[in-house]
PDB file of N, CA and C in Angstrom:
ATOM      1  N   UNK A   1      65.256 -23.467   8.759  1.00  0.00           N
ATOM      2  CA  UNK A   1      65.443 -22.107   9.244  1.00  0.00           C
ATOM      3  C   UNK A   1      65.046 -21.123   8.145  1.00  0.00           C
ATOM      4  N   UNK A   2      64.346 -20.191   9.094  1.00  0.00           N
ATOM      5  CA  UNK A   2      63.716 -19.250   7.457  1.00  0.00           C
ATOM      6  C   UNK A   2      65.103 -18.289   7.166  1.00  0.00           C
ATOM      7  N   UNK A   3      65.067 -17.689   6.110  1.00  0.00           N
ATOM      8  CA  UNK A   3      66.049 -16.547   5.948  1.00  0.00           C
ATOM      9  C   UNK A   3      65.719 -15.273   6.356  1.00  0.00           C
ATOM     10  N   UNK A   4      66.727 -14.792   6.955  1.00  0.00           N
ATOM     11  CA  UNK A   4      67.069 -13.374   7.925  1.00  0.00           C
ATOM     12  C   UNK A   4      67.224 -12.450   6.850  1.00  0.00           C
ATOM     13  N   UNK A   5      67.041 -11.443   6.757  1.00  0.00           N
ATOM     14  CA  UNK A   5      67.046 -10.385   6.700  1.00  0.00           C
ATOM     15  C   UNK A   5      68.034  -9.222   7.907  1.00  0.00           C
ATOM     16  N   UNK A   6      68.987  -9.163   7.391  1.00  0.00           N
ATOM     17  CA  UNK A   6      70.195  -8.564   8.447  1.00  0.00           C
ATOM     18  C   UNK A   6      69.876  -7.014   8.148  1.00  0.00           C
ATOM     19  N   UNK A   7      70.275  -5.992   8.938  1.00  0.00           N
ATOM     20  CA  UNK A   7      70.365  -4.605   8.438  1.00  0.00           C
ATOM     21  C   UNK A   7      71.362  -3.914   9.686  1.00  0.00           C
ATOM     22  N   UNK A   8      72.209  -3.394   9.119  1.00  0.00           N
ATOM     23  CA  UNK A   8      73.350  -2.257  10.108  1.00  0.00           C
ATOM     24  C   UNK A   8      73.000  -0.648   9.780  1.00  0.00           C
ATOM     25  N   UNK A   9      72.977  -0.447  11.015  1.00  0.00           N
ATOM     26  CA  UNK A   9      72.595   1.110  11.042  1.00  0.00           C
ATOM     27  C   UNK A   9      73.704   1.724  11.514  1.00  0.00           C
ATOM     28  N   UNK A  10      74.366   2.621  11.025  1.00  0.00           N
ATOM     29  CA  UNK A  10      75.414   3.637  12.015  1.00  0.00           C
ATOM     30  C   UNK A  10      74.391   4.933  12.438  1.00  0.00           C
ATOM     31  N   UNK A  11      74.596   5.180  13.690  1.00  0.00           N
ATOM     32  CA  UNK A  11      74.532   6.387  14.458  1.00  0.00           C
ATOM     33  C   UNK A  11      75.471   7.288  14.708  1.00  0.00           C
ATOM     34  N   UNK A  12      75.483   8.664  13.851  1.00  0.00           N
ATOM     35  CA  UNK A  12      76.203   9.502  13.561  1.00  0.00           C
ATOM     36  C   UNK A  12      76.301  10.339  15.015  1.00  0.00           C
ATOM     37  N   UNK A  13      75.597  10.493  15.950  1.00  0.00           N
ATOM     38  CA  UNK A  13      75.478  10.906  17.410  1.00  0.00           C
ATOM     39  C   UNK A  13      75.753  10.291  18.462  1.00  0.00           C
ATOM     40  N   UNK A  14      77.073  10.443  18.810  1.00  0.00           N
ATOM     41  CA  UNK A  14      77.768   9.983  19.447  1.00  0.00           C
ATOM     42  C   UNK A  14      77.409   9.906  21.207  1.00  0.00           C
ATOM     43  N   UNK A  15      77.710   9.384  22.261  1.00  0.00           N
ATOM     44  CA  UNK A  15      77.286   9.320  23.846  1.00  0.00           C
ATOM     45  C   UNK A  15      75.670   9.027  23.360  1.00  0.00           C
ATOM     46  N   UNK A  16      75.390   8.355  22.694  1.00  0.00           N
ATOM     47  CA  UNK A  16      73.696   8.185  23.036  1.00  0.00           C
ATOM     48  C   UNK A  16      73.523   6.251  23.711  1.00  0.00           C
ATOM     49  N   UNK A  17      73.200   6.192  24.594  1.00  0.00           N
ATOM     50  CA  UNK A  17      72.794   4.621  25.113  1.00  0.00           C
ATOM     51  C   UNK A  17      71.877   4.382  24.867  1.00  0.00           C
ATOM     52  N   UNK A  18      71.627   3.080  23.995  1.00  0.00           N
ATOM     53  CA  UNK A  18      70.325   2.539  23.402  1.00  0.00           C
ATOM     54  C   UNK A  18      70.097   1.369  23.920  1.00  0.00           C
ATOM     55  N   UNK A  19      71.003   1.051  25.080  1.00  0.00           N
ATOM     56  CA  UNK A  19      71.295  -0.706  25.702  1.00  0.00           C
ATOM     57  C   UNK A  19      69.511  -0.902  26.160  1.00  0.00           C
ATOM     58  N   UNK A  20      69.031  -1.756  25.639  1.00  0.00           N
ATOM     59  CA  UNK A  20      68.126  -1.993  26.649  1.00  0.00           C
ATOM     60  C   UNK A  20      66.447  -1.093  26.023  1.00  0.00           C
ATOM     61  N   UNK A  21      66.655  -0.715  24.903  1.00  0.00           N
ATOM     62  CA  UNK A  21      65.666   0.433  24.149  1.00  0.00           C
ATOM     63  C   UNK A  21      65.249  -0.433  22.727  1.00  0.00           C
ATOM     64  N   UNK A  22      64.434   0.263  22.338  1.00  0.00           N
ATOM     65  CA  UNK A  22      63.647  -0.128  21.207  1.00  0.00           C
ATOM     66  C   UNK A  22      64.079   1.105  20.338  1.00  0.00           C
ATOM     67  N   UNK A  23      64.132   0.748  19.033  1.00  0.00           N
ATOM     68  CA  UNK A  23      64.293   1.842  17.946  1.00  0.00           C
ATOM     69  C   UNK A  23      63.453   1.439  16.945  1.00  0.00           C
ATOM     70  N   UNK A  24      63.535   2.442  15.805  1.00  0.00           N
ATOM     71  CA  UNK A  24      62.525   2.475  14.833  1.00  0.00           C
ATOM     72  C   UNK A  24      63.712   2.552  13.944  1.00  0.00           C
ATOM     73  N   UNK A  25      63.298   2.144  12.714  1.00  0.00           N
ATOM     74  CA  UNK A  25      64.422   2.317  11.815  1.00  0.00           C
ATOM     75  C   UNK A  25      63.467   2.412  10.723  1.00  0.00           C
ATOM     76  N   UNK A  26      63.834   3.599   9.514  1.00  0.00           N
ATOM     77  CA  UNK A  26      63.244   3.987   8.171  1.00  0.00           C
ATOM     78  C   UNK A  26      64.085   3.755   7.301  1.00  0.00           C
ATOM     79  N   UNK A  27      63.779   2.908   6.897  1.00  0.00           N
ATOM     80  CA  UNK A  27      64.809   2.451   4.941  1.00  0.00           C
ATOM     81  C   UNK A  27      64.570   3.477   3.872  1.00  0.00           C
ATOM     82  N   UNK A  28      65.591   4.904   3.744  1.00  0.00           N
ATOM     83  CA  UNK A  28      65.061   5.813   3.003  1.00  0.00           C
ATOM     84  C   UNK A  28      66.259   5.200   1.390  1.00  0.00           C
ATOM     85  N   UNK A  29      67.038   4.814   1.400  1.00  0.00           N
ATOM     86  CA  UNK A  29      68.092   3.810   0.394  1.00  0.00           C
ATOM     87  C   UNK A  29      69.076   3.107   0.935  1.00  0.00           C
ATOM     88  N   UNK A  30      68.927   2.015   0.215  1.00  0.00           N
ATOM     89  CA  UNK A  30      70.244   1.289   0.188  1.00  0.00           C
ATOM     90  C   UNK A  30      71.226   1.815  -0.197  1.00  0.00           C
ATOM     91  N   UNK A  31      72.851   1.860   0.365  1.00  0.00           N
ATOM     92  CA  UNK A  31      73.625   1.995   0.327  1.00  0.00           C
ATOM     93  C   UNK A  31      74.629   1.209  -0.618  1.00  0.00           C
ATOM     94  N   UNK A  32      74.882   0.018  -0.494  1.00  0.00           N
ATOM     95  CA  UNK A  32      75.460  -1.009  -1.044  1.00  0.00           C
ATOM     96  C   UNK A  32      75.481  -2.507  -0.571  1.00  0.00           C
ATOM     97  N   UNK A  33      75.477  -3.238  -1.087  1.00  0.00           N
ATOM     98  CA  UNK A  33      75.279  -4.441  -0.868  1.00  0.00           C
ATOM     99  C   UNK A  33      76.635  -5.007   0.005  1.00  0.00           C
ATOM    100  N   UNK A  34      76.214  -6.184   0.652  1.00  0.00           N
ATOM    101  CA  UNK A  34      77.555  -6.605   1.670  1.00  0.00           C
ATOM    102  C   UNK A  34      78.503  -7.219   1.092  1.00  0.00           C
ATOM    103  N   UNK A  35      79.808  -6.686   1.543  1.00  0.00           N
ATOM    104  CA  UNK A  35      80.993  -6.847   0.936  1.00  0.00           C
ATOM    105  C   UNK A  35      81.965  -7.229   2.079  1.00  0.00           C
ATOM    106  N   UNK A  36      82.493  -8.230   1.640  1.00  0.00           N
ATOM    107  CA  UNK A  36      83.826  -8.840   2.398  1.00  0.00           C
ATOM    108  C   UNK A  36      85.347  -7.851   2.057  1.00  0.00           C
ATOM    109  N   UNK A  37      85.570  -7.268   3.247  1.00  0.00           N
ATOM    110  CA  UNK A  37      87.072  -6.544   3.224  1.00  0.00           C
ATOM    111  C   UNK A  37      87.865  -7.306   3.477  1.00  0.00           C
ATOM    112  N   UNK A  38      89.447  -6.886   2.592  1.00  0.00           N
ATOM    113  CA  UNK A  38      90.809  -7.522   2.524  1.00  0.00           C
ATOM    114  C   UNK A  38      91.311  -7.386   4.205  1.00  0.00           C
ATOM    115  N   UNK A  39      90.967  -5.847   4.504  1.00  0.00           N
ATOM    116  CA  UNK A  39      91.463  -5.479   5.872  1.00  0.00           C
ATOM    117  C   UNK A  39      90.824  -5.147   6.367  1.00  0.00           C
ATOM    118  N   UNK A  40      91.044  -4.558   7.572  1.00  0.00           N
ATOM    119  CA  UNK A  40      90.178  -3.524   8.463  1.00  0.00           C
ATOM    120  C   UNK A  40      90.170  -2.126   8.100  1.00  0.00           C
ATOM    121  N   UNK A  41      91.513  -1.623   7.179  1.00  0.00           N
ATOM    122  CA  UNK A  41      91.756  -0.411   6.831  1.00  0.00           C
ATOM    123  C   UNK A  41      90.732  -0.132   5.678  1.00  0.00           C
ATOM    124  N   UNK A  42      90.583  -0.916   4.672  1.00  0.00           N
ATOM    125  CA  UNK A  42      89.840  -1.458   3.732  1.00  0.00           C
ATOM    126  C   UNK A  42      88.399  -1.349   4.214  1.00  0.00           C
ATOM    127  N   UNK A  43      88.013  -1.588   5.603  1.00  0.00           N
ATOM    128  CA  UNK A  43      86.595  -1.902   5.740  1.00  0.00           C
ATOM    129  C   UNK A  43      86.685  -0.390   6.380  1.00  0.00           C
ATOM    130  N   UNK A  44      87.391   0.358   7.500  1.00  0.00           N
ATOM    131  CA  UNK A  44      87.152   1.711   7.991  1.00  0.00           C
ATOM    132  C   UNK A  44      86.998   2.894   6.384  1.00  0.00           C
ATOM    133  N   UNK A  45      87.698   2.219   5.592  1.00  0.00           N
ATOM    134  CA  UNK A  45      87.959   3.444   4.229  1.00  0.00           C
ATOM    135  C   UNK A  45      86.400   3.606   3.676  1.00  0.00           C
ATOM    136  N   UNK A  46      86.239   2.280   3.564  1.00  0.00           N
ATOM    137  CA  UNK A  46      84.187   2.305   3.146  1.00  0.00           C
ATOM    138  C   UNK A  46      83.376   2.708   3.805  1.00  0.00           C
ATOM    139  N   UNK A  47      83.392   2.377   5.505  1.00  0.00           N
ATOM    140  CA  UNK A  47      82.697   3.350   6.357  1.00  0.00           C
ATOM    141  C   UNK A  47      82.398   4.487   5.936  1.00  0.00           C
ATOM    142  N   UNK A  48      83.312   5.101   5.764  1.00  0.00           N
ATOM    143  CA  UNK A  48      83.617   6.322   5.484  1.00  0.00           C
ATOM    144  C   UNK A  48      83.661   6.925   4.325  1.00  0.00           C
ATOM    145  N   UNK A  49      83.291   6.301   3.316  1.00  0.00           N
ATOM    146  CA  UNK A  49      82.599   6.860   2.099  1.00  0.00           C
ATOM    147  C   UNK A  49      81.690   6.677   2.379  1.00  0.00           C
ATOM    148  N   UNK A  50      80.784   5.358   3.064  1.00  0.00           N
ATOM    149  CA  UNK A  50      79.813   5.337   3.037  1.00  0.00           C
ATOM    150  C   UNK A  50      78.718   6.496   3.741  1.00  0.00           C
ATOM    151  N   UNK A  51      79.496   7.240   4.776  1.00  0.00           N
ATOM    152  CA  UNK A  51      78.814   8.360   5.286  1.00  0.00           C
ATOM    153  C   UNK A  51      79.060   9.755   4.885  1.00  0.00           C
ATOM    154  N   UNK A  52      80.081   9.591   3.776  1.00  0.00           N
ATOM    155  CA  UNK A  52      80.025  10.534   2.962  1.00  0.00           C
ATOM    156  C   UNK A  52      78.531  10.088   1.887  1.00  0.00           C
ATOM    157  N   UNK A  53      78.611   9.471   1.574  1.00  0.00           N
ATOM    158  CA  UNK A  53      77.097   9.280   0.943  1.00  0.00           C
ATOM    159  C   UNK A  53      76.065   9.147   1.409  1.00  0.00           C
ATOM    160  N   UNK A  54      75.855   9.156   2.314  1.00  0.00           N
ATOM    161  CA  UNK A  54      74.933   9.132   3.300  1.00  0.00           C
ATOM    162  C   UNK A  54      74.303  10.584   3.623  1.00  0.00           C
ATOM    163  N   UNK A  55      75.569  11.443   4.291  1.00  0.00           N
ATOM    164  CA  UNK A  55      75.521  12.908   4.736  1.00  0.00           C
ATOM    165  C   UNK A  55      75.290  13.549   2.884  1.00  0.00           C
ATOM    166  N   UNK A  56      75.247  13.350   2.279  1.00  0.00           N
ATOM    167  CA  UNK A  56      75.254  14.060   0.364  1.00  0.00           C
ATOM    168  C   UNK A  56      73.494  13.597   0.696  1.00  0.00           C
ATOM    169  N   UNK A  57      73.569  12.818   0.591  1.00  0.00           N
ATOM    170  CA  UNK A  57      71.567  12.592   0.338  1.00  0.00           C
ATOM    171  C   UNK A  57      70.899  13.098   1.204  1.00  0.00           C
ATOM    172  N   UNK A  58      70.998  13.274   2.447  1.00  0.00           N
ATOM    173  CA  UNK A  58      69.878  13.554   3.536  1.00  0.00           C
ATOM    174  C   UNK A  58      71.119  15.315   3.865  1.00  0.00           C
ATOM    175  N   UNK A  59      71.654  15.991   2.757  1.00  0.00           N
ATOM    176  CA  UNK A  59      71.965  17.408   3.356  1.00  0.00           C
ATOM    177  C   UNK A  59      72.451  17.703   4.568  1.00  0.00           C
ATOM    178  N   UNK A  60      73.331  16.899   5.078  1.00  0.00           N
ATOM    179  CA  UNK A  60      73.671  16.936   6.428  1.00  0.00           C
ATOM    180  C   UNK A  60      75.323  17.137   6.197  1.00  0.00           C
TER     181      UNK A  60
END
């Protein structure tokens, strides 16, 4: 089996249906590398820096 290449995108625009659609996706930076959370509280807390860093780079 060759190796995958995984990538997660959050969509900050909420009610949009993509079931069944094609997207394009642009790698403008990496964020951070994948990390195993203790919790779920733990994994929502990073979300959420993480789109605080996210929204800081692209001025949003």
């Amino acid at each position: 089996m060759k190796n995958k290449k995984l990538l997660e995108v959050h969509l900050f625009k909420k009610n949009i249906d993509l079931y069944n659609q094609y997207i394009e996706v642009f790698i403008y930076k990496k964020i951070r590398d994948e990390k195993i959370f203790p919790s779920i509280k733990a994994l929502k807390n990073q979300i959420i820096q993480d789109i605080i860093q996210v929204k800081k780079y692209f001025k949003i």
